[in-house]
N, C-alpha and C. Protein backbone atom coordinates (compact mmCIF):
# COMPACT_ATOMS: atom_id res chain seq x y z
N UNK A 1 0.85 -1.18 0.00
CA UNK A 1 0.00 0.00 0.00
C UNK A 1 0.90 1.24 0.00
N UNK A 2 0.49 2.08 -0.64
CA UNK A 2 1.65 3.42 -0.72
C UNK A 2 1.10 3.84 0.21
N UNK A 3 2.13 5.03 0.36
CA UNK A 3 2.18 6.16 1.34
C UNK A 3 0.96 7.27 1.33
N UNK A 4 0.52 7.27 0.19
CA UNK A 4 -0.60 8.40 0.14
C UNK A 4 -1.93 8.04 0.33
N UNK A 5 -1.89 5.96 0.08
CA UNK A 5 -3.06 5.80 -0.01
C UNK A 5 -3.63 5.51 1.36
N UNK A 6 -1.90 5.48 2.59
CA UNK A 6 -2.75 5.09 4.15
C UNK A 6 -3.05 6.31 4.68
N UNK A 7 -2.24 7.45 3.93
CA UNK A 7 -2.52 8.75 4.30
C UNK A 7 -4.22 9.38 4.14
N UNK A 8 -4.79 8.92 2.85
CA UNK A 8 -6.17 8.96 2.43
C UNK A 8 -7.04 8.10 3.29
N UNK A 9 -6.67 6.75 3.74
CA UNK A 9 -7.70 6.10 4.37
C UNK A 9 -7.68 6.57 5.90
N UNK A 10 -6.74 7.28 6.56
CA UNK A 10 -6.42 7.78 7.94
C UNK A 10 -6.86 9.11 7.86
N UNK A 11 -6.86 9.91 6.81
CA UNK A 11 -8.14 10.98 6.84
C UNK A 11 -9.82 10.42 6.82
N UNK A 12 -9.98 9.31 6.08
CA UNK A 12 -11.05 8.93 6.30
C UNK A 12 -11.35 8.77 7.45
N UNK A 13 -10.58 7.67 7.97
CA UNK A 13 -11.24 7.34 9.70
C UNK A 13 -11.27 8.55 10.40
N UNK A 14 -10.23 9.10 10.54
CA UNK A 14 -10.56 10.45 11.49
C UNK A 14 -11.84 11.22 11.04
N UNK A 15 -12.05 11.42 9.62
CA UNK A 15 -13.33 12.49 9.46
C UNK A 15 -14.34 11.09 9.79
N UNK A 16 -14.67 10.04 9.86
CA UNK A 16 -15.64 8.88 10.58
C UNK A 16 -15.91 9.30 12.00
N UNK A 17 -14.25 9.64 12.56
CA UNK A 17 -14.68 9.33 14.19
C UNK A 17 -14.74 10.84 14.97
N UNK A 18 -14.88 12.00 13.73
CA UNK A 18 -14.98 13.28 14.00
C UNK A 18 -16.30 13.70 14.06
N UNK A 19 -17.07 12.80 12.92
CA UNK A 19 -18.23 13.40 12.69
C UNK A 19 -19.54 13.18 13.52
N UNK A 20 -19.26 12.17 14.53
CA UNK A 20 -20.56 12.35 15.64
C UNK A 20 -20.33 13.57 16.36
N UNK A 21 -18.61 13.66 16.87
CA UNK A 21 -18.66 14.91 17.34
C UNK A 21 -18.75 16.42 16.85
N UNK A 22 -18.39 16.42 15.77
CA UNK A 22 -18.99 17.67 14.87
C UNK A 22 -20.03 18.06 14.72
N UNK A 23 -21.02 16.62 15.00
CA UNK A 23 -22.25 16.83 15.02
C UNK A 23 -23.20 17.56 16.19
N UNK A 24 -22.49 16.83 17.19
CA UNK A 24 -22.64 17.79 18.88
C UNK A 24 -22.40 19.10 18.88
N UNK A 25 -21.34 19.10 18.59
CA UNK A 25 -20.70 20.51 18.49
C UNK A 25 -21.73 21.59 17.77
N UNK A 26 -21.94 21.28 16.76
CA UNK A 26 -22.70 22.16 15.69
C UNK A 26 -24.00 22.21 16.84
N UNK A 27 -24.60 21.41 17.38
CA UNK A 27 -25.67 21.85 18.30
C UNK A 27 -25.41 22.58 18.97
N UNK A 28 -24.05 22.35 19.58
CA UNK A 28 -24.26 23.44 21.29
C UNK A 28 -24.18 24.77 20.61
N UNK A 29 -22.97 24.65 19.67
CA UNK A 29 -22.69 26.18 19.03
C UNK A 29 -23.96 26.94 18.80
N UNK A 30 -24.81 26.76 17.89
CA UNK A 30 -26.39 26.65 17.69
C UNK A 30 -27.22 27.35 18.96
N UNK A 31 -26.75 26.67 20.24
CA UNK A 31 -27.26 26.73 21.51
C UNK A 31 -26.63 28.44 22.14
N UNK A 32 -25.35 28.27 21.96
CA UNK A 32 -24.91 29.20 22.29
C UNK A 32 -24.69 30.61 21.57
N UNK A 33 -24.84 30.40 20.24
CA UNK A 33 -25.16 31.62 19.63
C UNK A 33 -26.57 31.95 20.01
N UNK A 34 -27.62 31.59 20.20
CA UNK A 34 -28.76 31.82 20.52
C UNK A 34 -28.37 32.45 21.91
N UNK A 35 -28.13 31.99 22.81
CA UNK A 35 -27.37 32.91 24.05
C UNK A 35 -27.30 34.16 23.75
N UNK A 36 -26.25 34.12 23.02
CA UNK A 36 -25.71 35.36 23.06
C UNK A 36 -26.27 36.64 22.25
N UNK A 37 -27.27 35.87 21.47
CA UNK A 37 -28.13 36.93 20.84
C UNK A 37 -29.12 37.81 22.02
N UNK A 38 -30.00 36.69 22.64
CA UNK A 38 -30.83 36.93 23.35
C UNK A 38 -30.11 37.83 24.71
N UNK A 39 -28.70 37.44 25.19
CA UNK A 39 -28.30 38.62 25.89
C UNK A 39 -28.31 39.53 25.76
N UNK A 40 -27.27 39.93 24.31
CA UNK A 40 -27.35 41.02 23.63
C UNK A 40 -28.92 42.02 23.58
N UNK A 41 -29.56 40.86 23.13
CA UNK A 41 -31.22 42.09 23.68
C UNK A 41 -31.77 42.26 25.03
N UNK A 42 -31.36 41.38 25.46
CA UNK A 42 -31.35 41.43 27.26
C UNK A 42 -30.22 42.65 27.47
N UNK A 43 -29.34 43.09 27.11
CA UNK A 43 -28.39 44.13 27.36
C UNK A 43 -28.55 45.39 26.96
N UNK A 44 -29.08 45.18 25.82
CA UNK A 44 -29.89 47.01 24.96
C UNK A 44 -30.74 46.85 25.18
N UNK A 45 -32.04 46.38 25.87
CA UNK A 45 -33.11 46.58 26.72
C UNK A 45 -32.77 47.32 27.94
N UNK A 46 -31.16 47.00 29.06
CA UNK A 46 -31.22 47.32 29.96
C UNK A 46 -30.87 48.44 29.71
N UNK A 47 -30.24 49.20 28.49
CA UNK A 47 -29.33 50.50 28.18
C UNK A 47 -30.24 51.22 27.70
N UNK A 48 -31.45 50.87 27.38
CA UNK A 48 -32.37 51.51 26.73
C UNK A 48 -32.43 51.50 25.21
N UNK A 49 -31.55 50.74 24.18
CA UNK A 49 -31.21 51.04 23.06
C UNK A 49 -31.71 49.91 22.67
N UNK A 50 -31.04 49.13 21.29
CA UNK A 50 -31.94 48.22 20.37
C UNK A 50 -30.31 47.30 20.05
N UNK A 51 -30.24 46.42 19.91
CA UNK A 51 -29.30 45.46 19.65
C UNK A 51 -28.20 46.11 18.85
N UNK A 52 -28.66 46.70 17.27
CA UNK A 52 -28.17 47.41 16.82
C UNK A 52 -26.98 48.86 17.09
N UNK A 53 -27.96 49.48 17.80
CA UNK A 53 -27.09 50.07 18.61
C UNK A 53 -26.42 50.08 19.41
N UNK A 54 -25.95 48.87 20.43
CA UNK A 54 -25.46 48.26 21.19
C UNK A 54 -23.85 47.65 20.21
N UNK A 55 -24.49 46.91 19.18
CA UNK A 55 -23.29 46.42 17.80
C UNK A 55 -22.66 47.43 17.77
N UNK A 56 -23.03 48.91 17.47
CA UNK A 56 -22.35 49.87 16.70
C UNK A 56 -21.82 50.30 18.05
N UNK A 57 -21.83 50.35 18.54
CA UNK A 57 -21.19 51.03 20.06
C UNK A 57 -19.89 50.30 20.47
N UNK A 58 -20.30 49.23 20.28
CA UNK A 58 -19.50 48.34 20.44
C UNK A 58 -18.04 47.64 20.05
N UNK A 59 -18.68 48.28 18.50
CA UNK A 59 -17.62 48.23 17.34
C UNK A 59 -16.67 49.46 17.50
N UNK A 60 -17.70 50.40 18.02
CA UNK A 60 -16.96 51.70 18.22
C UNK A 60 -15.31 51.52 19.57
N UNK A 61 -15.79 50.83 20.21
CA UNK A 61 -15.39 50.88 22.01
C UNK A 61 -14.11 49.87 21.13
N UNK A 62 -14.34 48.50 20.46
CA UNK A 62 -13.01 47.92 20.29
C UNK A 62 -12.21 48.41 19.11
N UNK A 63 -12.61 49.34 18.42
CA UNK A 63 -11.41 49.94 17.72
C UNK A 63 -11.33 51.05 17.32
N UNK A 64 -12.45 51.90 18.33
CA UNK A 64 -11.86 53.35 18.67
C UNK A 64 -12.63 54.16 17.72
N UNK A 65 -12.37 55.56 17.62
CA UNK A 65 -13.07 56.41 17.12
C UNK A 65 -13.52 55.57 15.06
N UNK A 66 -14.44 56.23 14.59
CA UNK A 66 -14.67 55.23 13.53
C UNK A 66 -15.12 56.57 12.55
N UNK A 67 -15.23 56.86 10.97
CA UNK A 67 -15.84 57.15 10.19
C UNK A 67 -17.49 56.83 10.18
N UNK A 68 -18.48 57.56 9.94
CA UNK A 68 -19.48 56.33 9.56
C UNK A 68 -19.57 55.63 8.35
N UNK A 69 -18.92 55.80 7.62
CA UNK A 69 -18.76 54.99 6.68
C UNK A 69 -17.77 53.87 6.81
N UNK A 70 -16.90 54.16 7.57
CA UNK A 70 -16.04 52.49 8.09
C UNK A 70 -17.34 51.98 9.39
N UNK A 71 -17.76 52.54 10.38
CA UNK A 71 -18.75 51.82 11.31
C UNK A 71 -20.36 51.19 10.32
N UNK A 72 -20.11 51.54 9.09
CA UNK A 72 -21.35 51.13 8.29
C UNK A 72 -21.37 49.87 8.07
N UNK A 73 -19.57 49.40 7.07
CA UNK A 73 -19.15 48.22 6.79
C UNK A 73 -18.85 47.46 8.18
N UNK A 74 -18.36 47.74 9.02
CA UNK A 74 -18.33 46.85 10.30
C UNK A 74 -19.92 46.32 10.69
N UNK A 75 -20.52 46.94 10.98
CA UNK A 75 -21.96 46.43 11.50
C UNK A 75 -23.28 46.24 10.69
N UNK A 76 -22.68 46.25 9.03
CA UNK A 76 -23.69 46.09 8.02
C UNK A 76 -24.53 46.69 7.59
N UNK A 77 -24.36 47.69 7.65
CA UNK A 77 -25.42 48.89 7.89
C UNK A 77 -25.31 49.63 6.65
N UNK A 78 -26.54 50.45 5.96
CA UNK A 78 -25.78 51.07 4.66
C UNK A 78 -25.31 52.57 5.49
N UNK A 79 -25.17 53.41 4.72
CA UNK A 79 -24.22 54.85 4.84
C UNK A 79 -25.48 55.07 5.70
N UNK A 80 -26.73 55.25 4.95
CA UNK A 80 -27.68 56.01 5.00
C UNK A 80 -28.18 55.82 6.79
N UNK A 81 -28.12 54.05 6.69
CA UNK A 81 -28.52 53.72 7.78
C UNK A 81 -28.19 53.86 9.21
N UNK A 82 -26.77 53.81 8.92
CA UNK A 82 -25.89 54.15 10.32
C UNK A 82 -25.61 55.71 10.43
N UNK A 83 -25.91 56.59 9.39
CA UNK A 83 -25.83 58.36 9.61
C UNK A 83 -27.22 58.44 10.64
N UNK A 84 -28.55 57.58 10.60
CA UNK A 84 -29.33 57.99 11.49
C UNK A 84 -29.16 57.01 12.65
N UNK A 85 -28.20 55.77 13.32
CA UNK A 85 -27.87 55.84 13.79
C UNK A 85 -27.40 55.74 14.75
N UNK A 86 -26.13 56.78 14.11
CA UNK A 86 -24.95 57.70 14.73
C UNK A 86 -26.44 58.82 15.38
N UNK A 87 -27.05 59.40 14.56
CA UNK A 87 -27.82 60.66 15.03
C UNK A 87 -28.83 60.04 16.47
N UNK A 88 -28.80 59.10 16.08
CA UNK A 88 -29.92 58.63 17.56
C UNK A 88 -29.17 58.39 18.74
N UNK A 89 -28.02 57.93 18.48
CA UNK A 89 -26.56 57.40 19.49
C UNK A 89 -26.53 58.84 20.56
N UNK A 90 -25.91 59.74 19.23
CA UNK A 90 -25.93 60.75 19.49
C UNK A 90 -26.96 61.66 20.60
N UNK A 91 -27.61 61.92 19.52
CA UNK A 91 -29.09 62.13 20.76
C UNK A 91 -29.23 61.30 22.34
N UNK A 92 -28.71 60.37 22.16
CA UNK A 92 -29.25 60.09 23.56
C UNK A 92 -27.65 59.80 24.62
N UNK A 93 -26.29 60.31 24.04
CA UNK A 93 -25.21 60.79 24.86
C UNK A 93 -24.27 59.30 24.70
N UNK A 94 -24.76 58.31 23.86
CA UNK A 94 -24.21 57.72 24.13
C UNK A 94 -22.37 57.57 22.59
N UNK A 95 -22.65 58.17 21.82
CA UNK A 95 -21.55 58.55 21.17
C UNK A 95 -21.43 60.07 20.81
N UNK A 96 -20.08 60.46 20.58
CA UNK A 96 -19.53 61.49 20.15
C UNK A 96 -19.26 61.80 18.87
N UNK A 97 -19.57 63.01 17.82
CA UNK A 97 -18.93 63.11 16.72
C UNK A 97 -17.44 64.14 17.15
N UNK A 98 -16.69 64.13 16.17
CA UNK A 98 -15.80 65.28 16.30
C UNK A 98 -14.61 64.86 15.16
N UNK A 99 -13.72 65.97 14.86
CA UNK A 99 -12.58 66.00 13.52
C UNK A 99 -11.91 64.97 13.91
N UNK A 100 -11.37 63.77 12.27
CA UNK A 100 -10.56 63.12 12.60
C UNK A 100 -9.20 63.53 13.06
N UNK A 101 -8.08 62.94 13.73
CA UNK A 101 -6.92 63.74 14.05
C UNK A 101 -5.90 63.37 12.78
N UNK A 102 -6.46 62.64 11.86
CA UNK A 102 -5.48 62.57 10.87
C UNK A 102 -5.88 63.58 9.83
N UNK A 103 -6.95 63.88 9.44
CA UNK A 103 -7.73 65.18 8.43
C UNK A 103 -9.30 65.48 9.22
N UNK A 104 -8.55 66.75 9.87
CA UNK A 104 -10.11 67.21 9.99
C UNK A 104 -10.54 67.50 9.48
N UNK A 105 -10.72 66.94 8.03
CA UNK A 105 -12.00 67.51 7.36
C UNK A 105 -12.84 66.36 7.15
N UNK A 106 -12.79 65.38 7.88
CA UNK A 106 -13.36 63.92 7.94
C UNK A 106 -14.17 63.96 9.65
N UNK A 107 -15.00 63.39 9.87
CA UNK A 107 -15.71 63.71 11.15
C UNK A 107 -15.72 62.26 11.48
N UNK A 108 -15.46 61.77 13.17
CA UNK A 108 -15.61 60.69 13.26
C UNK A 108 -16.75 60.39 14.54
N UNK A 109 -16.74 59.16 14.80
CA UNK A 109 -17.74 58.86 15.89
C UNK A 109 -17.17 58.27 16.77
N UNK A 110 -17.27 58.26 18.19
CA UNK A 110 -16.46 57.53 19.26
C UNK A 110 -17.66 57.27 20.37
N UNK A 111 -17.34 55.97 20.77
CA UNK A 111 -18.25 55.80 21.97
C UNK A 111 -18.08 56.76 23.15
N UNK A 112 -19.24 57.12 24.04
CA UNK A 112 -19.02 57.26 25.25
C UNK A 112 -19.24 56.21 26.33
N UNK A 113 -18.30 56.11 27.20
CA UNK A 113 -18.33 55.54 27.78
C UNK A 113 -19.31 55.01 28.56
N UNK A 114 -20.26 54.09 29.03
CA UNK A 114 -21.53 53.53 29.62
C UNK A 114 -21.52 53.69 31.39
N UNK A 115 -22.01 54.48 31.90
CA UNK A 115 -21.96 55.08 33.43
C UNK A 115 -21.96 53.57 34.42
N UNK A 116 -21.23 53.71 34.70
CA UNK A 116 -20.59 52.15 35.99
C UNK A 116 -21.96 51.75 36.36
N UNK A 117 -23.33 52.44 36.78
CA UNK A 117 -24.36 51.62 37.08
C UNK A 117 -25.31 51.18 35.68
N UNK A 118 -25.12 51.88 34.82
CA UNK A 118 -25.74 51.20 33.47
C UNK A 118 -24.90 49.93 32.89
N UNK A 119 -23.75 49.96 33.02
CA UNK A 119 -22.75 49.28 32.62
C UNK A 119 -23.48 47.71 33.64
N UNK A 120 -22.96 47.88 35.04
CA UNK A 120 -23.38 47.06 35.77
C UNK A 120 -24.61 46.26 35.20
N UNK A 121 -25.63 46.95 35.34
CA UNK A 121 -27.08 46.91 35.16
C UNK A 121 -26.79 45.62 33.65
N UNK A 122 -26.69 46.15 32.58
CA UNK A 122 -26.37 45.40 31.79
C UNK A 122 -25.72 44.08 31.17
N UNK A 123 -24.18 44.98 31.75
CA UNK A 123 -23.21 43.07 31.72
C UNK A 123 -22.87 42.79 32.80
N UNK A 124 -23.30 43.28 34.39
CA UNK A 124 -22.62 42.71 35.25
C UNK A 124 -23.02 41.35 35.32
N UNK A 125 -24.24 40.56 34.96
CA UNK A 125 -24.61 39.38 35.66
C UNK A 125 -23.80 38.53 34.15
N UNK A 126 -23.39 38.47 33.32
CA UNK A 126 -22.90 37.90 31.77
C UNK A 126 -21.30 37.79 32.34
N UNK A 127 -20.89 39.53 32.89
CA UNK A 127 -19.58 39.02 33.22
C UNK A 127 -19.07 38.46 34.80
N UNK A 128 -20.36 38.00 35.76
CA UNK A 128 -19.72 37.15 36.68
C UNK A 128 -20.47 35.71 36.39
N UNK A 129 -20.91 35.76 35.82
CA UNK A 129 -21.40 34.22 34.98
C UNK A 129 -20.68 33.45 34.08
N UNK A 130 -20.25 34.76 33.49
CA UNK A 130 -18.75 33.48 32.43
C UNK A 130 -17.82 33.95 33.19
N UNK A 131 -17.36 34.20 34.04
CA UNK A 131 -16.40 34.35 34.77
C UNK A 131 -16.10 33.14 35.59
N UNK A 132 -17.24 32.99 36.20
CA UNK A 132 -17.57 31.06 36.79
C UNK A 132 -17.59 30.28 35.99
N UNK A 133 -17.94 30.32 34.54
CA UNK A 133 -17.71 29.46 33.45
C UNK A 133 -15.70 29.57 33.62
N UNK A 134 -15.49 30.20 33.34
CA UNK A 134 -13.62 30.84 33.00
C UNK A 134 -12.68 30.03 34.04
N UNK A 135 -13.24 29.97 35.01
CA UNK A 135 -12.78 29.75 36.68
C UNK A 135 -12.86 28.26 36.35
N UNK A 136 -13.53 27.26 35.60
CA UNK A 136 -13.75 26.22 35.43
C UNK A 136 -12.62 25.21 34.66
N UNK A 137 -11.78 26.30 33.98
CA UNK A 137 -11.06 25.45 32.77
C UNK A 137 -9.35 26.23 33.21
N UNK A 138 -8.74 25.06 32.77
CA UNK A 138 -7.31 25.67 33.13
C UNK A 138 -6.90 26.41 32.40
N UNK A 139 -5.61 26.97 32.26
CA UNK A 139 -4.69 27.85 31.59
C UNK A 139 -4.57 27.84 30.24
N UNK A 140 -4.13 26.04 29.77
CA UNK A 140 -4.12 25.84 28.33
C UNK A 140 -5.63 26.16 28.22
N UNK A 141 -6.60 25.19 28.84
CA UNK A 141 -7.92 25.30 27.99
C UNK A 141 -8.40 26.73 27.67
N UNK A 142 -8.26 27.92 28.66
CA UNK A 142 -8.06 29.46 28.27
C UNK A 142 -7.57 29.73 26.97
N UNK A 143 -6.47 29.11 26.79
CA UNK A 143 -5.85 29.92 25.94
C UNK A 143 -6.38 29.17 24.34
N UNK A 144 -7.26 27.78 24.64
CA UNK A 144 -7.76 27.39 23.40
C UNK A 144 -9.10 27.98 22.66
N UNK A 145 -9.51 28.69 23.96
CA UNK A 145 -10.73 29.28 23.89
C UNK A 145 -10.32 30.29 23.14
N UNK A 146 -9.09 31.17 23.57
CA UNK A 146 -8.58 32.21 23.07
C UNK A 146 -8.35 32.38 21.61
N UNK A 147 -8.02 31.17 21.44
CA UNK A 147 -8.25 31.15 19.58
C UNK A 147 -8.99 30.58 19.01
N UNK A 148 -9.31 29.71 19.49
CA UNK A 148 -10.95 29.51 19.09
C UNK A 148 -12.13 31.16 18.68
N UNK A 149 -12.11 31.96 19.78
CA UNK A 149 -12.63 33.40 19.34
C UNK A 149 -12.10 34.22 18.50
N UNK A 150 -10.22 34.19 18.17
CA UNK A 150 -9.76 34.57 17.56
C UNK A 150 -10.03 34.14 15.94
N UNK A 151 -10.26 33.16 16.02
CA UNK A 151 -10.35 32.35 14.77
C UNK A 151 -12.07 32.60 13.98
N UNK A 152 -12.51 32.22 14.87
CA UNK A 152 -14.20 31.91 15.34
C UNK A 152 -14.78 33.91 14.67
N UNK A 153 -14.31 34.70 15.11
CA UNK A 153 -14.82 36.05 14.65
C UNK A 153 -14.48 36.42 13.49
N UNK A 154 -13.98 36.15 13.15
CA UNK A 154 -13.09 36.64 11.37
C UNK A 154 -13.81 35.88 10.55
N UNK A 155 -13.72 34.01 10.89
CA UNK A 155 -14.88 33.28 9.95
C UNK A 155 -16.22 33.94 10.16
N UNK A 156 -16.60 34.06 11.01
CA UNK A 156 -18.38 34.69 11.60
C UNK A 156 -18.52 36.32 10.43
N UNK A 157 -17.74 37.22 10.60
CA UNK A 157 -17.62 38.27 9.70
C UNK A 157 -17.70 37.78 8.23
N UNK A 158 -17.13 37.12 7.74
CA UNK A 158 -16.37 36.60 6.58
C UNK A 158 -17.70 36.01 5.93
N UNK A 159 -18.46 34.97 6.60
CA UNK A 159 -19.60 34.39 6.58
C UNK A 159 -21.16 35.23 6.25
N UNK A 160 -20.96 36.08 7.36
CA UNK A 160 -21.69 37.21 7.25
C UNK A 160 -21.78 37.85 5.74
N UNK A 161 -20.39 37.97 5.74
CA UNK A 161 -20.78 39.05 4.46
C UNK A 161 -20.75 38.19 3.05
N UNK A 162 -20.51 37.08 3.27
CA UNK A 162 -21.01 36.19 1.77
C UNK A 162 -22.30 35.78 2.31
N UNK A 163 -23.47 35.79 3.05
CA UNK A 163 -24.88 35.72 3.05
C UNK A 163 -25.42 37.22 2.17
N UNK A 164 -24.63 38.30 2.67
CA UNK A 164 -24.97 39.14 2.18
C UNK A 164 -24.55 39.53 0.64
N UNK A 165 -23.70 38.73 0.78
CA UNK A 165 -23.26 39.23 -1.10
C UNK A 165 -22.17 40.32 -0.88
N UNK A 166 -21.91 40.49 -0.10
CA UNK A 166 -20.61 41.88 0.36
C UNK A 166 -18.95 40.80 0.42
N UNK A 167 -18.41 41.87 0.31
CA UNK A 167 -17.03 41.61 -0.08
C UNK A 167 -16.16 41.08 1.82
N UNK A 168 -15.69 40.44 2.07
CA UNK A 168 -15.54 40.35 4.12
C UNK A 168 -15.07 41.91 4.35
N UNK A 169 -15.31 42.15 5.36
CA UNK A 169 -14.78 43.22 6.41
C UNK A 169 -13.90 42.75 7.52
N UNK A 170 -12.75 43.10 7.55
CA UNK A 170 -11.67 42.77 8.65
C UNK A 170 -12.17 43.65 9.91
N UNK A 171 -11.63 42.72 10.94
CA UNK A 171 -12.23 44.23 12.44
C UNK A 171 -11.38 45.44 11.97
C-alpha cells in the first residue's frame, strides 16, 4: 500500500470518528449563539437602546473612534442607515462626533463611555457568569478558547458578508 493511499484512508477514519462529534458541536454552538443573541437584547433593553445600537457602540469601544462609513461596513449597515444611527446614538449621549486627528476635514464617531451603574445593570450578571464558566477550565484550555474566538470572529464576519453578497470586512 503506498504512502498516500494510508494517508487517504487515515483521513477517512478520522473524518468517521470526527463526525458524531462535529455533530454535537454544531448543536451546542447553535445553543450558544442563541445565548448570546438573546443577551445582547437582554443588554440594549437594559441600556435603553436596540441590539443594533449596542453592535455599533460596540464596534466603536473595540477599535476606537470610527468614520461612519467604516462603522457602516463593520456592523452592516448602509451609509444612510448608520448616519441615522450615529444621530440617535448621538441624541441620547451615548456617542460622540468630532474631527478626525489625521484630516479634519473627515468627522468621526467615538463611543461614550456607559456610566458604571448602566454598565453594571447590563453586563454585570454575563460578566460574573462566564467568569464562573472561566474559573472552570485551566490555563491551556483558556488559551484554546482564546483562539478559538480569535479564529471563530473573522470566519463569523467573513460568513456574514457572503450571506450578504458583500465583499468580508476585517475588524
Amino acid at each position: 500500500m503506498t504512502e498516500e493511499r494510508r494517508d487517504t484512508m487515515a483521513d477517512q477514519e478520522r473524518s468517521q470518528e470526527r463526525g458524531p462529534l462535529l455533530g454535537e458541536l454544531a448543536g451546542v454552538y447553535r445553543s450558544y449563539l442563541t445565548a448570546v443573541v438573546l443577551h445582547g437584547q437582554a443588554a440594549a433593553d437594559a441600556l435603553g437602546q436596540n441590539p443594533t445600537d449596542l453592535y455599533a457602540r460596540n464596534a466603536l469601544e473595540l477599535a476606537g473612534p470610527l468614520t461612519t462609513g467604516v462603522l457602516a461596513e463593520r456592523i452592516g449597515l448602509s451609509q444612510s442607515a448608520t448616519t441615522r444611527l450615529v444621530d440617535r446614538l448621538e441624541r441620547a449621549g451615548w456617542v460622540r462626533r468630532g474631527p478626525d486627528p489625521v484630516d479634519r476635514r473627515r468627522v468621526v464617531v467615538a463611543a461614550v463611555p456607559v456610566p458604571e451603574e448602566a454598565d453594571e445593570k447590563a453586563f454585570g450578571p454575563a460578566r460574573r457568569r462566564m467568569a464562573e464558566v472561566f474559573d472552570g477550565f485551566g490555563d491551556d484550555e483558556l488559551r484554546v478558547l482564546r483562539r478559538y474566538f480569535e479564529r471563530a470572529a473573522p470566519a463569523l464576519r467573513a460568513a456574514t458578508a457572503e450571506t450578504k453578497g458583500l465583499e468580508p470586512v476585517e475588524p
